[in-house]
Protein backbone atom coordinates (compact mmCIF):
# COMPACT_ATOMS: atom_id res chain seq x y z
CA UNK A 1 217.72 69.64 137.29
CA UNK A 2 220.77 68.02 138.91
CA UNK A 3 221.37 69.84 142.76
CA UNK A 4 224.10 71.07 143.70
CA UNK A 5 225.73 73.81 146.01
CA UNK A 6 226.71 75.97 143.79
CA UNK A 7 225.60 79.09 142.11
CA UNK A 8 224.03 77.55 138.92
CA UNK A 9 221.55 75.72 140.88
CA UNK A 10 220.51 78.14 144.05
CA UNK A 11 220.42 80.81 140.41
CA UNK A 12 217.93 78.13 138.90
CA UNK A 13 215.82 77.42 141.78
CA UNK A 14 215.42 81.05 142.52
CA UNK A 15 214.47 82.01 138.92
CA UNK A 16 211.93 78.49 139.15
CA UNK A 17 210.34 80.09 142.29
CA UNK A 18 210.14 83.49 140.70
CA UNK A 19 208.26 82.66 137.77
CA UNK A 20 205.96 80.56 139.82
CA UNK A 21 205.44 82.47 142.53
CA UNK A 22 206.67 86.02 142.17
CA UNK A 23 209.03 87.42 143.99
CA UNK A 24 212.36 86.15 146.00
CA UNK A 25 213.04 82.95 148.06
CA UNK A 26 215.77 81.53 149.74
CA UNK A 27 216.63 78.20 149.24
CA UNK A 28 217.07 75.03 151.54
CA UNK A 29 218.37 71.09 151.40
CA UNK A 30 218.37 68.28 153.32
CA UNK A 31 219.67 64.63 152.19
CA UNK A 32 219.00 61.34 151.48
CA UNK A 33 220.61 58.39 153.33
CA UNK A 34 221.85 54.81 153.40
CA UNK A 35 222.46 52.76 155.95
CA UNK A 36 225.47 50.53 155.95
CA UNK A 37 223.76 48.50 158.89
CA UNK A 38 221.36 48.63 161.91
CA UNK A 39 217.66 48.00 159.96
CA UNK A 40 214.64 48.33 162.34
CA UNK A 41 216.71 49.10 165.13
CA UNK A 42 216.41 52.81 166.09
CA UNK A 43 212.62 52.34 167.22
CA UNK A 44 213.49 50.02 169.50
CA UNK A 45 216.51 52.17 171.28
CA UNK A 46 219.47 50.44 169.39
CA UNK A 47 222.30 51.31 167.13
CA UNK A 48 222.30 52.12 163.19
CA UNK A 49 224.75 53.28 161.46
CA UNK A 50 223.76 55.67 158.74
CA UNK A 51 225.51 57.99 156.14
CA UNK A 52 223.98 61.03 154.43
CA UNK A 53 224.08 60.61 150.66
CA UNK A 54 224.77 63.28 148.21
CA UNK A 55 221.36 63.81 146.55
CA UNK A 56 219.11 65.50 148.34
CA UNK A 57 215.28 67.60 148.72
CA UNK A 58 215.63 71.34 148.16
CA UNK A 59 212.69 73.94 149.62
CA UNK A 60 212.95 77.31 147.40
CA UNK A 61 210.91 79.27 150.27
CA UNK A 62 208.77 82.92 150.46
CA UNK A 63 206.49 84.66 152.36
CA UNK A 64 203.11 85.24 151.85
CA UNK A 65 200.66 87.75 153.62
CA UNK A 66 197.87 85.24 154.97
CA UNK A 67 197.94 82.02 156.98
CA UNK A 68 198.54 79.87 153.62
CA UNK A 69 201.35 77.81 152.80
CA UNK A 70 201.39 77.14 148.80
CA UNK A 71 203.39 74.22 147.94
CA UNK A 72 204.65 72.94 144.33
CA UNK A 73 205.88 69.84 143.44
CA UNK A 74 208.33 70.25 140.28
CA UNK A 75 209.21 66.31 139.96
CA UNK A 76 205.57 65.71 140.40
CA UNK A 77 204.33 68.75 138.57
CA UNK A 78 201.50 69.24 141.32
CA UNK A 79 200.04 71.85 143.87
CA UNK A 80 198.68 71.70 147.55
CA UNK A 81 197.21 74.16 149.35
CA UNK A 82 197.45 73.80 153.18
CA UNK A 83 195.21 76.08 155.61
CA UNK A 84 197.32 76.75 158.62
CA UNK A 85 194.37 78.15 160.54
CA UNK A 86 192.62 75.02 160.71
CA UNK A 87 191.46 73.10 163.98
CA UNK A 88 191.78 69.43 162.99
CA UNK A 89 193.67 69.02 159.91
CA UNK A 90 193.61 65.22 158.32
CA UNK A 91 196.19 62.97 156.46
CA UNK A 92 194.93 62.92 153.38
CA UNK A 93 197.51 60.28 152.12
CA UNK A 94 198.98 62.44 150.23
CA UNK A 95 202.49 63.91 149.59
CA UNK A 96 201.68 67.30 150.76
CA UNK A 97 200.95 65.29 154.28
CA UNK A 98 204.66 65.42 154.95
CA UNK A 99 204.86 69.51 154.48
CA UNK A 100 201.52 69.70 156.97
CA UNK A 101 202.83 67.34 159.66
CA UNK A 102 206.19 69.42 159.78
CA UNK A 103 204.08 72.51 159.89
CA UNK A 104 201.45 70.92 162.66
CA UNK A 105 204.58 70.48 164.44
CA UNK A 106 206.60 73.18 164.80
CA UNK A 107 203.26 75.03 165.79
CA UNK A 108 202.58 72.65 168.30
CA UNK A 109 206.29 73.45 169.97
CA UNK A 110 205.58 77.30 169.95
CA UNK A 111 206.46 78.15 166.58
CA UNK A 112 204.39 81.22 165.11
CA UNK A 113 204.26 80.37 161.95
CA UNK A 114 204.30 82.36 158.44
CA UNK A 115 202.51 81.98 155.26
CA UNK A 116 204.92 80.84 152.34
CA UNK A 117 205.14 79.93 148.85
CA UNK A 118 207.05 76.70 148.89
CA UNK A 119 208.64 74.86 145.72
CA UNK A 120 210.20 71.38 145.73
CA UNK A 121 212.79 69.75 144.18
CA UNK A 122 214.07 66.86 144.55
CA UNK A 123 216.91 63.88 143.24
CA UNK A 124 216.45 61.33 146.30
CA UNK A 125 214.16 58.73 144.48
CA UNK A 126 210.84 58.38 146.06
CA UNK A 127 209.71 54.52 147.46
CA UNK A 128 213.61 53.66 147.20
CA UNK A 129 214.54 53.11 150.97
CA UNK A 130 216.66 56.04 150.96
CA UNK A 131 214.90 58.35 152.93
CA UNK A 132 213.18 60.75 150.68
CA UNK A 133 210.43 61.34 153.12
CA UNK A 134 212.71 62.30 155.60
CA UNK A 135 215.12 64.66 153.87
CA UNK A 136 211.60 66.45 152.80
CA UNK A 137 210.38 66.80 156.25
CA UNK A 138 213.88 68.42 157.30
CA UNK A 139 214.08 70.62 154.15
CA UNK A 140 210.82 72.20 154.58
CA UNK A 141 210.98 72.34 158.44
CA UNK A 142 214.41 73.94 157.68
CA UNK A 143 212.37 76.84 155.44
CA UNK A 144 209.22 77.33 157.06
CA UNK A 145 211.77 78.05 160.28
CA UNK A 146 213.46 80.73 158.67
CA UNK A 147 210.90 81.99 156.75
CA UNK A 148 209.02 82.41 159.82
CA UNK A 149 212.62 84.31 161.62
CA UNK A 150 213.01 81.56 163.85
CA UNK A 151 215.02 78.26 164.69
CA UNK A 152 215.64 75.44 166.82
CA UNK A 153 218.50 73.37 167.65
CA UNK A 154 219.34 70.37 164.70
CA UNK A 155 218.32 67.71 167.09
CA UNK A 156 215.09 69.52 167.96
CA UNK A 157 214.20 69.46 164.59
CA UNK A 158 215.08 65.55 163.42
CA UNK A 159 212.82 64.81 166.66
CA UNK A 160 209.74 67.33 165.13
CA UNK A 161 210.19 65.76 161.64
CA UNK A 162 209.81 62.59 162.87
CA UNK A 163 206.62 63.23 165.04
CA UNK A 164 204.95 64.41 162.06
CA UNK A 165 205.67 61.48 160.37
CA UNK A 166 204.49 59.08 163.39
CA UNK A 167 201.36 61.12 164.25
CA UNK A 168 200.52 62.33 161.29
CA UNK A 169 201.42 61.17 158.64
CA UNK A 170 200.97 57.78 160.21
CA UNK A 171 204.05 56.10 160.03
CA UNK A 172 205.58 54.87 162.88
CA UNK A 173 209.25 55.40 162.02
CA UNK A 174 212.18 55.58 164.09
CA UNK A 175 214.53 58.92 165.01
CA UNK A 176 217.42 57.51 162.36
CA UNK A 177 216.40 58.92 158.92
CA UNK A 178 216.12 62.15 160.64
CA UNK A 179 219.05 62.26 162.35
CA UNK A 180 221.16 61.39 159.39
CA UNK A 181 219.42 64.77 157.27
CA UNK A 182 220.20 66.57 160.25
CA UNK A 183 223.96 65.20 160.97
CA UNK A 184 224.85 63.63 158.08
CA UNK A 185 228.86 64.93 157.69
CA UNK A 186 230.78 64.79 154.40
CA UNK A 187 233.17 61.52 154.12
CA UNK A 188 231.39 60.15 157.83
CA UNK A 189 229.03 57.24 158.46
CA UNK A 190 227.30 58.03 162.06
CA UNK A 191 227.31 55.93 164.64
CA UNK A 192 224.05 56.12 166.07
CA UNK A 193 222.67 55.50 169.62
CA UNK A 194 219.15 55.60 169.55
CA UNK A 195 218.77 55.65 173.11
CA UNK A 196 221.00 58.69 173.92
CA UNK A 197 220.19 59.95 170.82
CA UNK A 198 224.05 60.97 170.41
CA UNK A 199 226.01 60.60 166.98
CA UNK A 200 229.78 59.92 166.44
CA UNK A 201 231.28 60.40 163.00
CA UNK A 202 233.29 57.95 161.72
CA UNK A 203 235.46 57.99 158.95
CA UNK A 204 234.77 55.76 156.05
CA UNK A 205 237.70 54.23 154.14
CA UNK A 206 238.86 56.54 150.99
CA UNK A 207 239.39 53.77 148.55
CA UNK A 208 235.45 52.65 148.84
CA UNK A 209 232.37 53.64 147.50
CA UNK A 210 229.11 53.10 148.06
CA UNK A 211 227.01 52.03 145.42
CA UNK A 212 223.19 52.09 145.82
CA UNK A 213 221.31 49.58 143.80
CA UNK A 214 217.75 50.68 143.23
CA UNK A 215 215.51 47.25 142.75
CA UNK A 216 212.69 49.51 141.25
CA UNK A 217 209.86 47.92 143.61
CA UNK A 218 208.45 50.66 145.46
CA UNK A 219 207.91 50.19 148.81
CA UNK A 220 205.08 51.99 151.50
CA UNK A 221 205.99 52.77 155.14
CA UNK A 222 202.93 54.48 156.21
CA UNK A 223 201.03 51.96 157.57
CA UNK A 224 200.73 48.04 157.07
CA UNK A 225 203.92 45.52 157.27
CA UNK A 226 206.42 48.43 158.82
CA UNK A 227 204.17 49.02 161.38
CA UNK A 228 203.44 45.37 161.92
CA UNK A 229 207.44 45.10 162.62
CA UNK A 230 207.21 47.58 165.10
CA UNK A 231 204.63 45.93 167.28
CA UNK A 232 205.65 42.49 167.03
CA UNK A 233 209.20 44.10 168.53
CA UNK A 234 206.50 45.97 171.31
CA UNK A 235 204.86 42.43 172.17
CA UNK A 236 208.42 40.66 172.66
CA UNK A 237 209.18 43.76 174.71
CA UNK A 238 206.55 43.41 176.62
CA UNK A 239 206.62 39.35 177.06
CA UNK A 240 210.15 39.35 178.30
CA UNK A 241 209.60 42.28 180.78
CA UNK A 242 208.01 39.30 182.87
CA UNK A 243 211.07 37.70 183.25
CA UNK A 244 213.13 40.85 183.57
CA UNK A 245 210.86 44.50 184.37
CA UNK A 246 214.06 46.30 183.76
CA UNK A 247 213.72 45.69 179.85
CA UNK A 248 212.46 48.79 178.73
CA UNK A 249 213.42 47.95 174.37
CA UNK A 250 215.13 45.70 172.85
CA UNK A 251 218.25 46.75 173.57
CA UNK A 252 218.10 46.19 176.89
CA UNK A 253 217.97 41.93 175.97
CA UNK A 254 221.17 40.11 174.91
CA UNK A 255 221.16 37.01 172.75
CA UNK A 256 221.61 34.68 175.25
CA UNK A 257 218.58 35.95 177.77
CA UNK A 258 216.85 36.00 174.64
CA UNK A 259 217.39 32.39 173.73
CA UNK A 260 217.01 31.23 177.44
CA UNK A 261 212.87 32.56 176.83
CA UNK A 262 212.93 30.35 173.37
CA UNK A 263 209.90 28.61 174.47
CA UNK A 264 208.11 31.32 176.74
CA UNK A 265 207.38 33.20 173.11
CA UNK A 266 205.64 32.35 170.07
CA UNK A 267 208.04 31.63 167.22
CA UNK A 268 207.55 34.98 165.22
CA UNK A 269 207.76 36.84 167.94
CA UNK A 270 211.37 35.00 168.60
CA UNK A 271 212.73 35.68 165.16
CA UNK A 272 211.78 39.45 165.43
CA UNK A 273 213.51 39.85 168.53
CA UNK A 274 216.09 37.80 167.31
CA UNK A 275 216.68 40.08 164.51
CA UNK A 276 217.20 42.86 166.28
CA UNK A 277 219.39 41.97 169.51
CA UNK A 278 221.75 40.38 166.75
CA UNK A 279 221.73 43.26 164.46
CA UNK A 280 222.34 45.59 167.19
CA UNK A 281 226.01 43.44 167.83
CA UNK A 282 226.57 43.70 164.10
CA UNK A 283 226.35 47.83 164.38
CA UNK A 284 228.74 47.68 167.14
CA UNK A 285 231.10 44.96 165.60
CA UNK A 286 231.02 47.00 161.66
CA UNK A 287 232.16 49.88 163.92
CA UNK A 288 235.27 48.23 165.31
CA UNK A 289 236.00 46.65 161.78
CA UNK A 290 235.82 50.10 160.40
CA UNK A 291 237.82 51.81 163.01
CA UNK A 292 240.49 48.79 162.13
CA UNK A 293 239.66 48.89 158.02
CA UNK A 294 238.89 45.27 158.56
CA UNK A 295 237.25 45.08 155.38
CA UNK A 296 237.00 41.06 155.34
CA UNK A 297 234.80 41.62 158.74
CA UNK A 298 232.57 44.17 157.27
CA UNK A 299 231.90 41.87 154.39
CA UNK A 300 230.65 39.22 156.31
CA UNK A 301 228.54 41.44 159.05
CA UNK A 302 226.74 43.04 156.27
CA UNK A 303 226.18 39.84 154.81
CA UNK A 304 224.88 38.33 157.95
CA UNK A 305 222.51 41.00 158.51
CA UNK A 306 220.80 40.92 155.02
CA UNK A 307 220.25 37.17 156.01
CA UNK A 308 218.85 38.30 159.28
CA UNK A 309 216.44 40.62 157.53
CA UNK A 310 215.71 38.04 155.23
CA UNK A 311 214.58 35.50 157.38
CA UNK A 312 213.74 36.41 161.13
CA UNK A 313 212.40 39.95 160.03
CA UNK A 314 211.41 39.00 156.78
CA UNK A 315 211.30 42.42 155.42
CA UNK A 316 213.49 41.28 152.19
CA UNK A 317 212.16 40.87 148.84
CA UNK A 318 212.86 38.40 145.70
CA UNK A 319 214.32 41.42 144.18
CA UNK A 320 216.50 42.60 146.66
CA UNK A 321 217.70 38.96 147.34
CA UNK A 322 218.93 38.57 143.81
CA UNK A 323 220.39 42.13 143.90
CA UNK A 324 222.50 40.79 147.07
CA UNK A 325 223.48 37.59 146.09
CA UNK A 326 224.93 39.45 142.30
CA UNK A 327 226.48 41.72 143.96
CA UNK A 328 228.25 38.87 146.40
CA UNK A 329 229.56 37.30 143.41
CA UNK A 330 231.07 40.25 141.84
CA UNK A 331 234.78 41.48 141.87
CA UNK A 332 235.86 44.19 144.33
CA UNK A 333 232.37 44.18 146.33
CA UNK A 334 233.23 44.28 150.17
CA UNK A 335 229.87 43.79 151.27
CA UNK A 336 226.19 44.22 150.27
CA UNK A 337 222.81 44.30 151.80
CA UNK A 338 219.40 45.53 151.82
CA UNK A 339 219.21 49.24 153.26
CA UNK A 340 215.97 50.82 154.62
CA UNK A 341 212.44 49.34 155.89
CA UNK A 342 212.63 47.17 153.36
CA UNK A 343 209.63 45.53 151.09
CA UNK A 344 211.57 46.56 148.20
CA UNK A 345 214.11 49.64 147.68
CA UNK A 346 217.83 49.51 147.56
CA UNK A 347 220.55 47.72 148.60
CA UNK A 348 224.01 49.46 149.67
CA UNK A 349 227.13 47.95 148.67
CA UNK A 350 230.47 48.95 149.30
CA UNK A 351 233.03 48.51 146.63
CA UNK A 352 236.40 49.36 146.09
CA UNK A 353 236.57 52.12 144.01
CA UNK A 354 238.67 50.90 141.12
CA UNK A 355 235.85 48.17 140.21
CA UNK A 356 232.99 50.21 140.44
CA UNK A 357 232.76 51.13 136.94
CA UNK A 358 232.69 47.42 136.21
CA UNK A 359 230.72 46.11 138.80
CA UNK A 360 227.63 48.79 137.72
CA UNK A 361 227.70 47.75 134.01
CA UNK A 362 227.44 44.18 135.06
CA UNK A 363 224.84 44.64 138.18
CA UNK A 364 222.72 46.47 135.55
CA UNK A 365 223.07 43.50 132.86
CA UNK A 366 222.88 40.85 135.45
CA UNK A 367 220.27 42.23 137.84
CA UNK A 368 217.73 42.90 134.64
CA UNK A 369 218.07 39.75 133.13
CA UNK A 370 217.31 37.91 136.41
CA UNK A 371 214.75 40.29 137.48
CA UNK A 372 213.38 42.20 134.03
CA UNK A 373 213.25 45.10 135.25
CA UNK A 374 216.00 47.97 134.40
CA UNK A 375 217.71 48.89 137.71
CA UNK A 376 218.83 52.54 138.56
CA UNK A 377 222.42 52.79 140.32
CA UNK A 378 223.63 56.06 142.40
CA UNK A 379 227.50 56.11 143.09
CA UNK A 380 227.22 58.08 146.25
CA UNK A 381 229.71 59.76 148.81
CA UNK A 382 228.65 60.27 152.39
CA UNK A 383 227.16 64.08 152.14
CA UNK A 384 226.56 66.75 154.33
CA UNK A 385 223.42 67.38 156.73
CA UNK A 386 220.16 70.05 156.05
CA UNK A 387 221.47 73.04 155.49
CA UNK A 388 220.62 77.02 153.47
CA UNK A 389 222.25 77.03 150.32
CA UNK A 390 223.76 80.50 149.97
């Protein structure tokens, strides 16, 4: 079932939830996003620069009488039951995880929460690096708000969604995926500051696209390599606070303080930290180059960053490599990297739009030849944030 915001789909979702459930629900999205540049930065108080994509999560919600929340899955065709009275719920490592940790909470921050009957659907791929987990988190927090007749403030509720994925659900994920189902503005990228925590729109050029390459290798966030990132960023943090205590992140080291402690750190640690000073610039410099539709300047950042990610992060894959490197070579691409953690997913590429017909039929030839396997490709406009669809 392809979403939408119009009446044919909230109709559909409604009569889904009906015969499921019984009764009448109101119905609630939040979307994926990509981000055109600034990977692994927000944890460690930098600049990303996001755009909401136009497929998204959608919570069909309604009350029950008890202290249950009933949840369906209709992509996965599976049920989970979640207790809200108990004392010391567990991750079970499960999807259903992601609906308990929003519901842990927005208890925990006062919220008296209802019973409901919940069904999901969803078109953001799951494992692709575009943020499914995240636009489920805000779509159910979204419903079990106003199911429960209350509601908090849209940057409130990015921060609760991504507590429950940090202490709950156990990965340790930065504020941007959030923010961008929360924000994300129709034709906009967002500029970012992790820090602040404040967003600026910025308009992306008319004539472009982006087009988001699915490698088909899955990736995992909740634990292992991601989280590995994270606190070899926290050790170089906390090495190069010796030389300077007023370095609270990463952002608070520029390249050349960074290269003047070469030696004082062990190599990996370097690279990391590397990675992200210099990919914090590149946010700030795509900005400027987009405010000034240099498109040539773009190109190249974008480029330089999937390098960076590549090698001092080393969060790249073979597959997303050779995705990035055919997409380089092809006619009316401005620029292409990998988006998301990383370990697999997508890549975002921004092409102009009279070549993008072209430049999918031969990504999807190319890309499965080199790789065998069959790639999926979403043409995408920047979208609008969580929302009720009414």
């Amino acid at each position: 079932m392809a979403i939408s915001t119009d009446n044919s789909f909230l109709e559909k979702m409604k009569v889904r939830f009906a015969e499921k459930f019984g009764g009448s629900s109101r119905v609630f999205r939040a979307p994926g996003r990509v981000n055109l540049i600034g990977e692994h930065t927000d944890y460690n108080d930098g600049f990303a620069l996001p755009a909401a994509i136009d497929r998204y999560t959608c919570v069909a919600i309604g009350p029950r009488d008890d202290e249950t929340l009933n949840v369906f899955s209709e992509n996965l065709n599976e049920s989970a039951q979640i207790d809200l009275r108990e004392k010391t719920p567990h991750a079970r490592n499960h999807w259903s995880d992601y609906v308990q940790g929003v519901a842990i909470q927005l208890r925990n921050s006062g919220v008296k929460l209802r019973g409901a009957n919940l069904l999901i659907h969803s078109d953001v791929p799951s494992g692709s690096g575009l943020s499914s987990s995240a636009a489920l988190e805000v779509s159910v927090g979204k419903a079990l708000l106003a199911n429960s007749n209350h509601s908090v403030g849209q940057l409130e509720l990015a921060k609760l969604c991504q507590r429950a994925e940090n202490e709950f659900v156990g990965a340790r994920c930065g504020i941007m995926d959030q923010f961008a189902a929360c924000f994300g503005r129709s034709g906009h990228a967002i500029l970012l500051d992790c820090r602040s925590l404040e967003g600026t729109a910025l308009p992306l050029p008319a004539d472009i696209s982006m087009v988001i390459c699915n490698t088909m290798v899955k990736h995992v966030h909740s634990g292992g390599e991601y989280n590995a990132r994270r606190a070899q960023c926290e050790e170089g943090v906390q090495l190069l606070k010796k030389w300077n205590p007023k370095v609270i992140a990463l952002r608070d080291v520029s390249l050349a303080d960074l290269e003047s402690h070469r030696a004082d750190l062990p190599p990996l640690i370097f690279r990391r930290c590397r990675h992200v000073i210099s990919e914090n610039a590149r946010v700030l410099d795509t900005v400027s180059a987009l405010r000034t539709e240099n498109l040539a300047a773009i190109g190249k950042l974008m480029a330089e960053s999937h390098r960076s990610l590549r090698d001092d992060f080393e969060v790249s894959c073979r597959e997303l490599d050779v995705m990035v490197a055919l997409a380089e070579r092809s006619e009316g691409v401005i620029g292409a990297r990998m988006t998301g953690g990383g370990f697999g997913g997508c890549t975002i590429n921004l092409v102009k739009n009279a070549h993008v017909e072209t430049f999918c039929e031969s990504i999807r030839t190319r890309y499965k030849q080199a790789a065998n396997k069959t790639p999926e490709i979403y043409v995408s406009t920047a979208g609008e944030g969580a929302s009720e669809i009414s």
